[in-house]
N, C-alpha and C. Protein backbone atom coordinates (compact mmCIF):
# COMPACT_ATOMS: atom_id res chain seq x y z
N UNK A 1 210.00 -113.87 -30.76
CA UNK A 1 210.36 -112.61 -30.20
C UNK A 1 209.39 -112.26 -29.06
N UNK A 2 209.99 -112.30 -28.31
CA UNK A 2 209.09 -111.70 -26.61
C UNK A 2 209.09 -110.62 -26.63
N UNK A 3 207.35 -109.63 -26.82
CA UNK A 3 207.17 -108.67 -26.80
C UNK A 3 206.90 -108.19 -25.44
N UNK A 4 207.11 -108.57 -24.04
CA UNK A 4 207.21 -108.71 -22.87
C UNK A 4 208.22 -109.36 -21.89
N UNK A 5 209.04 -108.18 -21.02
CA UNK A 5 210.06 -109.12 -20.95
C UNK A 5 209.71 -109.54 -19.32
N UNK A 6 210.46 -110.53 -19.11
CA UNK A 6 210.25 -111.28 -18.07
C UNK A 6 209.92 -110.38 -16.80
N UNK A 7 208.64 -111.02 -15.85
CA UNK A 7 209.22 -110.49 -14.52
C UNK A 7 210.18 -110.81 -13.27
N UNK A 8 210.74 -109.36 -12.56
CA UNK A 8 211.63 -110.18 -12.40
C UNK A 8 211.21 -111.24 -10.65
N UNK A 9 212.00 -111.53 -10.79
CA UNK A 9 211.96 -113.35 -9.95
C UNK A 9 211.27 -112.83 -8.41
N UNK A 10 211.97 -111.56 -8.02
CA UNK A 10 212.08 -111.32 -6.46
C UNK A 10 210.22 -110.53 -6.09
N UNK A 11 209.50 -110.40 -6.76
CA UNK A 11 208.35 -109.68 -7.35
C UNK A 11 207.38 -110.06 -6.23
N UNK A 12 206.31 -108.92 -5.72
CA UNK A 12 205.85 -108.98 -4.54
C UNK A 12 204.83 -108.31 -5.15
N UNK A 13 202.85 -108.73 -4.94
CA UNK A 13 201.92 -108.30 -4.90
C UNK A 13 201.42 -107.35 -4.06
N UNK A 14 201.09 -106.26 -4.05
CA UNK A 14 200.85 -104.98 -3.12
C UNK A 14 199.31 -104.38 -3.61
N UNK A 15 198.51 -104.97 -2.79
CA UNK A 15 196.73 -103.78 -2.85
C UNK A 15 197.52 -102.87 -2.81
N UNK A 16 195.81 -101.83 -3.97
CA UNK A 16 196.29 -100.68 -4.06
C UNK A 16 195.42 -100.35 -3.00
N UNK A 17 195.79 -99.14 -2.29
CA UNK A 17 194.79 -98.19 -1.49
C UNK A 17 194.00 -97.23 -2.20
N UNK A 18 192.58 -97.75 -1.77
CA UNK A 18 191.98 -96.41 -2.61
C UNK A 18 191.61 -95.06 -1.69
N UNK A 19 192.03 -94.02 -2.68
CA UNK A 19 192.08 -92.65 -2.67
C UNK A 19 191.21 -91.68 -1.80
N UNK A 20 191.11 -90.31 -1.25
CA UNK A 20 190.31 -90.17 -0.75
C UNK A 20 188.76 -89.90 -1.58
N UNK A 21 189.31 -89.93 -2.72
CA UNK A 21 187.65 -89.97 -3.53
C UNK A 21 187.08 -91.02 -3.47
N UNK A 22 187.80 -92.18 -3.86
CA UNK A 22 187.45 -93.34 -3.84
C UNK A 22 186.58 -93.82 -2.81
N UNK A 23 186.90 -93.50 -1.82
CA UNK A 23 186.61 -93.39 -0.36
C UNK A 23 185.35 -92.91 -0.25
N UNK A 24 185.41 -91.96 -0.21
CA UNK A 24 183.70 -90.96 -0.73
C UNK A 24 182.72 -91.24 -1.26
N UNK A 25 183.28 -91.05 -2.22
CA UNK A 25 182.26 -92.57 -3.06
C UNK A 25 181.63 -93.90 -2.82
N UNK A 26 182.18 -94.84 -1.83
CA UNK A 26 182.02 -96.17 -1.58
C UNK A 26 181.02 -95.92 -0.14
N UNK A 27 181.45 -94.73 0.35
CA UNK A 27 180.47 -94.37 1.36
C UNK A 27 179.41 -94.10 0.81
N UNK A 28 178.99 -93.18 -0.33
CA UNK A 28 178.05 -92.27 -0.37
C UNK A 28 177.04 -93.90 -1.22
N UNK A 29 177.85 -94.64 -2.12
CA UNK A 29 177.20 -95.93 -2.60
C UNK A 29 176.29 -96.20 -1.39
N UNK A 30 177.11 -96.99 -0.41
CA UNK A 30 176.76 -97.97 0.76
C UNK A 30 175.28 -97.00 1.13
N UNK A 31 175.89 -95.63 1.75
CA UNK A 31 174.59 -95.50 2.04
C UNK A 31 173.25 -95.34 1.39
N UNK A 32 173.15 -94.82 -0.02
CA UNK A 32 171.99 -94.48 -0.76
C UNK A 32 171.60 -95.77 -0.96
N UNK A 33 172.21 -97.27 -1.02
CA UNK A 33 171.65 -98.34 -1.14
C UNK A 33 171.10 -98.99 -0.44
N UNK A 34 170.93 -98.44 0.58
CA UNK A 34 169.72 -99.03 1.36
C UNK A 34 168.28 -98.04 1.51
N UNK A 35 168.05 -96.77 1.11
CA UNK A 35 167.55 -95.76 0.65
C UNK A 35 166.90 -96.14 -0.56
N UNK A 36 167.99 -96.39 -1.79
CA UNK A 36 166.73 -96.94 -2.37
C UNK A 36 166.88 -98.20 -3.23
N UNK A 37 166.81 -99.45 -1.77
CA UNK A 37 166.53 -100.26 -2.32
C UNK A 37 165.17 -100.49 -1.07
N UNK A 38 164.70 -99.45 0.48
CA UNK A 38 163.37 -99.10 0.29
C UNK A 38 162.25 -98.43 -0.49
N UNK A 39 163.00 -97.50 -0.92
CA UNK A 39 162.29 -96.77 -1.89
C UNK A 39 161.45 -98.41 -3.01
N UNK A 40 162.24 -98.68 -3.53
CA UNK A 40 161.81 -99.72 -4.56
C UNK A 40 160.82 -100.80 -4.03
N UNK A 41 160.90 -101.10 -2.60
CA UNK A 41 160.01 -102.16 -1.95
C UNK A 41 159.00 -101.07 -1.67
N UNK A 42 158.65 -100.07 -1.39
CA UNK A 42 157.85 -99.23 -1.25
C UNK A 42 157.02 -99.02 -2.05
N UNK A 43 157.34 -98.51 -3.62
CA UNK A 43 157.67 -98.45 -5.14
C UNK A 43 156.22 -99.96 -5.81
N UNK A 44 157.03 -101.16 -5.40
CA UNK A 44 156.18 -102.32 -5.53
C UNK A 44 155.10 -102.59 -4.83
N UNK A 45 154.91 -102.43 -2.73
CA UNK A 45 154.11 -102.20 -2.22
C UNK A 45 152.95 -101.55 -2.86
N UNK A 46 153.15 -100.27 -3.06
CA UNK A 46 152.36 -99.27 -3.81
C UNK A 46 151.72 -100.19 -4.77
N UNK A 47 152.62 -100.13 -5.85
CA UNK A 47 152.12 -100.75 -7.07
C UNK A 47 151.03 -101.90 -7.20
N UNK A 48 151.42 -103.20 -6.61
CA UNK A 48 150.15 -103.97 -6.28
C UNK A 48 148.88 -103.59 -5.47
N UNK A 49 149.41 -102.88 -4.41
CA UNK A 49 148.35 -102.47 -3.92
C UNK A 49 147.38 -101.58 -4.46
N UNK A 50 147.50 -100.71 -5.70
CA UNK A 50 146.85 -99.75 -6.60
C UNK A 50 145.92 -100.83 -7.21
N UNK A 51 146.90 -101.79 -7.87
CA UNK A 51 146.34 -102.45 -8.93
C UNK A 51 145.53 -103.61 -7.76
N UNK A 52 145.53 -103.93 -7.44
CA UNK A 52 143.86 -104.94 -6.42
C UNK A 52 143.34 -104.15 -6.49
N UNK A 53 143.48 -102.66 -5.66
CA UNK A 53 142.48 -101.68 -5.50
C UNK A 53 141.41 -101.88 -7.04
N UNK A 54 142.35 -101.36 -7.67
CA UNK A 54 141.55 -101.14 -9.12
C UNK A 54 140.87 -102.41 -9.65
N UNK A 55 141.41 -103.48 -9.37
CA UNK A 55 140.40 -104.65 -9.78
C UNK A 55 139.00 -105.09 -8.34
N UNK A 56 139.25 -104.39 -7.11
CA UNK A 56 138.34 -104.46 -6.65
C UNK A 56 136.96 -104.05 -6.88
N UNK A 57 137.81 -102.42 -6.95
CA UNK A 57 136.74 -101.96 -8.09
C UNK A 57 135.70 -102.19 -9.45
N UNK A 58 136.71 -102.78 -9.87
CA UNK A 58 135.78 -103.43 -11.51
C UNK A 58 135.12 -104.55 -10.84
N UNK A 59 135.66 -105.47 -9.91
CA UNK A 59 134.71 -106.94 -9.67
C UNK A 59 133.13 -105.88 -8.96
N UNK A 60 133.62 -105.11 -8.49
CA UNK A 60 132.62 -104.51 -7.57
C UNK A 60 131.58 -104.06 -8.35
N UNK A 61 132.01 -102.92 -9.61
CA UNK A 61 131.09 -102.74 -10.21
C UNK A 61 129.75 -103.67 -11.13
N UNK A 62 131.02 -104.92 -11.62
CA UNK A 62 130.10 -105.82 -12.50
C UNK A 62 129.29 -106.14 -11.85
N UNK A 63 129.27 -106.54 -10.36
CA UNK A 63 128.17 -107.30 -9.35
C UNK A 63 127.48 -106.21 -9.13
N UNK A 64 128.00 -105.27 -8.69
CA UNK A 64 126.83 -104.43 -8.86
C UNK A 64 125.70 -103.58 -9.66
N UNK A 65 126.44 -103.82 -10.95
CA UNK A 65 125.50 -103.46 -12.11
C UNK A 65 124.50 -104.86 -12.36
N UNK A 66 124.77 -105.90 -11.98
CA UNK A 66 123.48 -106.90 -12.48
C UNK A 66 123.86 -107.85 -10.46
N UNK A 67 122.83 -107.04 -9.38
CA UNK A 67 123.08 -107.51 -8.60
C UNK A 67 122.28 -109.28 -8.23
N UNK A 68 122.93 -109.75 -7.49
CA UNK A 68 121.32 -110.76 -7.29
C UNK A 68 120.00 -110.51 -6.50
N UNK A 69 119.17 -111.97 -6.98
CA UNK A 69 118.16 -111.02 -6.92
C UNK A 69 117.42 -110.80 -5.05
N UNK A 70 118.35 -111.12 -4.13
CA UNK A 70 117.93 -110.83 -2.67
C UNK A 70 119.27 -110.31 -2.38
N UNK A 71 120.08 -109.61 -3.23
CA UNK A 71 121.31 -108.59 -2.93
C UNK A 71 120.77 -107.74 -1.91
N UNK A 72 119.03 -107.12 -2.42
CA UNK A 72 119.04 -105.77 -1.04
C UNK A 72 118.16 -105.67 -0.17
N UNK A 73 117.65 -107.01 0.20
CA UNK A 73 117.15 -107.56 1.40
C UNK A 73 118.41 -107.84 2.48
N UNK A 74 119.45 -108.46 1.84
CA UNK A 74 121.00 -109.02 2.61
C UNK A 74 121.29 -107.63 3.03
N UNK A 75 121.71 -106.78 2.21
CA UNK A 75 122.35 -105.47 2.55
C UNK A 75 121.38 -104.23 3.67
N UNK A 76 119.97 -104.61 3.57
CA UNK A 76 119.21 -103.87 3.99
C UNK A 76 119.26 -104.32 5.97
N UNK A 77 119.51 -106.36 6.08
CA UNK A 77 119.27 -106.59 6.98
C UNK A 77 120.93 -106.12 7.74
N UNK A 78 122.11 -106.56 6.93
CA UNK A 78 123.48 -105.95 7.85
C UNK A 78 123.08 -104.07 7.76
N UNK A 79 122.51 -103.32 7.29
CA UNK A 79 122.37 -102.21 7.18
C UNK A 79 121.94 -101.86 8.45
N UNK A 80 120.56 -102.25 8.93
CA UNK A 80 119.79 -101.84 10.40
C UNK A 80 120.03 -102.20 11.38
N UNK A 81 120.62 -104.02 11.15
CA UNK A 81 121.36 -104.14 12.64
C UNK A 81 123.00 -103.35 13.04
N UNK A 82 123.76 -103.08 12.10
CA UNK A 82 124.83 -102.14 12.45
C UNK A 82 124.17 -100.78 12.70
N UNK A 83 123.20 -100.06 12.32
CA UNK A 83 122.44 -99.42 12.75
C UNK A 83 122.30 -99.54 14.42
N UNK A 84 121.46 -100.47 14.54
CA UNK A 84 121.32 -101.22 16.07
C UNK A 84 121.91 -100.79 16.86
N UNK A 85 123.19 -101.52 16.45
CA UNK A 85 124.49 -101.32 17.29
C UNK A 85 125.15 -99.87 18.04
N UNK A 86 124.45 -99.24 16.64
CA UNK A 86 125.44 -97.37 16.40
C UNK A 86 124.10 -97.25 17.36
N UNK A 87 122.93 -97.59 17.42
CA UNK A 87 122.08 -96.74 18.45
C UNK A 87 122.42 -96.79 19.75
N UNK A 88 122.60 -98.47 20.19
CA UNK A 88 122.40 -99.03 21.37
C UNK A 88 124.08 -98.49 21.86
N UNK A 89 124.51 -98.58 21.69
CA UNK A 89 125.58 -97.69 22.09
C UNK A 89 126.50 -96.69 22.12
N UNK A 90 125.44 -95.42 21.93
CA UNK A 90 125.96 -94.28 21.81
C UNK A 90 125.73 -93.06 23.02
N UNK A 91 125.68 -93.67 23.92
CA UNK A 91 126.51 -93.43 25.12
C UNK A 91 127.56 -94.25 26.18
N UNK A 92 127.65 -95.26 25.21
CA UNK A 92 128.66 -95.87 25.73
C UNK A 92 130.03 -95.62 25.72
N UNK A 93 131.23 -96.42 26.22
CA UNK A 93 132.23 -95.95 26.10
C UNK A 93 132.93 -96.07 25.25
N UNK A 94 133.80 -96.15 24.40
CA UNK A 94 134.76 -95.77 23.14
C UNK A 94 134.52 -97.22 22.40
N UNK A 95 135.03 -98.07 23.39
CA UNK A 95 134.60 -99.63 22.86
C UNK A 95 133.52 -100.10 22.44
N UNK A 96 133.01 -99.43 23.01
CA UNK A 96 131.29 -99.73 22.98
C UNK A 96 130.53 -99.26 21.70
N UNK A 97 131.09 -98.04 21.37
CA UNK A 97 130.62 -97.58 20.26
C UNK A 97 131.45 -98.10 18.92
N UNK A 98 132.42 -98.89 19.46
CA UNK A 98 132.69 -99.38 17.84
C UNK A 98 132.38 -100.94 17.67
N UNK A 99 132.65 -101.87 18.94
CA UNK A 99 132.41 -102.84 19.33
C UNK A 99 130.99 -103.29 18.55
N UNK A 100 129.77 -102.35 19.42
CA UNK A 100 128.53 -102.65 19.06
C UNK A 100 128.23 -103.02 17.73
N UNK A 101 128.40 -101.79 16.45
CA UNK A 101 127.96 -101.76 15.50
C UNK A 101 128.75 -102.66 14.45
N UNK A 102 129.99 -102.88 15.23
CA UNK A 102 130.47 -104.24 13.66
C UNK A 102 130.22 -105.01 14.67
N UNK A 103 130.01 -105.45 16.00
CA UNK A 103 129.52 -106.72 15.94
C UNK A 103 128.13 -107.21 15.35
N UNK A 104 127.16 -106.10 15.60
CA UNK A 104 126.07 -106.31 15.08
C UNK A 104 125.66 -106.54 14.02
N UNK A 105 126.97 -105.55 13.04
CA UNK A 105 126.96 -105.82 11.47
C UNK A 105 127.02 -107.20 11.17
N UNK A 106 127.99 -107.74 11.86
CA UNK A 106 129.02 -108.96 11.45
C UNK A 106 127.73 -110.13 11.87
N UNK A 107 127.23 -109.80 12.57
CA UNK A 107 126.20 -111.48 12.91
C UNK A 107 125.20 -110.76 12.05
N UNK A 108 124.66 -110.26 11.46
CA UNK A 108 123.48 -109.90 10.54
C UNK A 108 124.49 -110.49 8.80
N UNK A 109 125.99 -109.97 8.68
CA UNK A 109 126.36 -110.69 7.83
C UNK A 109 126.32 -111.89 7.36
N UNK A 110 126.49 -112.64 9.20
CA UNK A 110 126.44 -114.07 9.52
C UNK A 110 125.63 -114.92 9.08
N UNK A 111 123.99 -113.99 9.53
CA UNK A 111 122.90 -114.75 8.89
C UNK A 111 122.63 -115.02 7.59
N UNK A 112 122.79 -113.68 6.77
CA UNK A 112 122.74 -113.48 5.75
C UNK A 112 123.22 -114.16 4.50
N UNK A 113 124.51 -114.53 4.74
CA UNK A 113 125.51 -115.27 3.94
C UNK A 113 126.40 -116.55 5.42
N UNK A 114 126.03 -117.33 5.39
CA UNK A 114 126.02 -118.47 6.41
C UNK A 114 127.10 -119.11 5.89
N UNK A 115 127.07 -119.19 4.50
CA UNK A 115 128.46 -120.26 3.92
C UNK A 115 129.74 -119.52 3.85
N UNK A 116 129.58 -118.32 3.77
CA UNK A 116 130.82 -117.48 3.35
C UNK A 116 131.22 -117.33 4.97
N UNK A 117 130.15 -117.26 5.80
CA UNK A 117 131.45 -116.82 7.17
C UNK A 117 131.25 -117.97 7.42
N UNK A 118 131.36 -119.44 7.34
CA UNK A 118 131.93 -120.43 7.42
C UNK A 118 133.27 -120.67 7.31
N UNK A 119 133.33 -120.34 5.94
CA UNK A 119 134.56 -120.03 5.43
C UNK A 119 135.67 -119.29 6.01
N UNK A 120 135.23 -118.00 6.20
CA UNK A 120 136.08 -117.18 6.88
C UNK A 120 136.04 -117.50 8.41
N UNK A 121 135.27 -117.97 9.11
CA UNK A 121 135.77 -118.62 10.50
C UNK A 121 136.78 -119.89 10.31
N UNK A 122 136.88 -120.79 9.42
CA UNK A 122 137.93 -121.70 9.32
C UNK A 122 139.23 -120.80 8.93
N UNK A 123 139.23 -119.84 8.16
CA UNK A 123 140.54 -119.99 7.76
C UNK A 123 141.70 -120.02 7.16
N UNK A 124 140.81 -121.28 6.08
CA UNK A 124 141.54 -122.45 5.23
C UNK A 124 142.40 -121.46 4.58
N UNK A 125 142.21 -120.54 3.94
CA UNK A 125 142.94 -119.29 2.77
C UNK A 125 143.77 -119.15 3.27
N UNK A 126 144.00 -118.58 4.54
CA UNK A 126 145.25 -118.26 5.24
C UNK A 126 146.66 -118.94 5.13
């Protein structure tokens, strides 16, 4: 017993059109989805970036609660030559005054720790 009766033979497939709600809707989708699917890359941005922050912090503290033991001879010598810098050019011009003092910092870093800006002049991490 056929609880369905045949279709008939001459039978033609027709999309439906959707409605003017329908309509409304598919707009209002389209647009909030790009809204927040920044929001969410934003959302994650954030998020890692909190969390390094916060482990910068803790690496920072442990080294600095048991520092080594010419930690503040190193820090004392990038301390006075960026000093240097902030003296020797503070009547200079805009460049000058920022130029000076991290360059001065940066080669007192140089001396200081010789293997590490090795390192960071190659690169390699990148």
């Amino acid at each position: 017993l056929p609880i369905y009766t045949a279709p008939p033979l001459q039978s033609k497939y027709v999309d439906e059109q959707p409605g003017h709600l329908q309509m409304g809707f598919a707009s209002i989708r389209t647009t909030t989805a790009r809204y927040i699917g920044w929001c969410k890359g934003v959302y994650v941005f954030v998020k890692y970036g909190i969390m390094d922050t916060v482990q910068f912090g803790k690496d920072a503290y442990v080294y600095l609660k048991n520092p080594p033991r010419d930690f503040l001879p190193k820090i004392g010598v990038i301390t006075v030559s960026g000093l240097a810098g902030f003296i020797s050019a503070r009547k200079g011009s805009r460049f000058k005054r920022i130029a000076y003092p991290l360059g001065l910092a940066t080669l007192g870093a140089t001396v200081c720790y010789p293997v590490q800006s090795v390192i960071i002049a190659k690169c390699d991490n990148v």
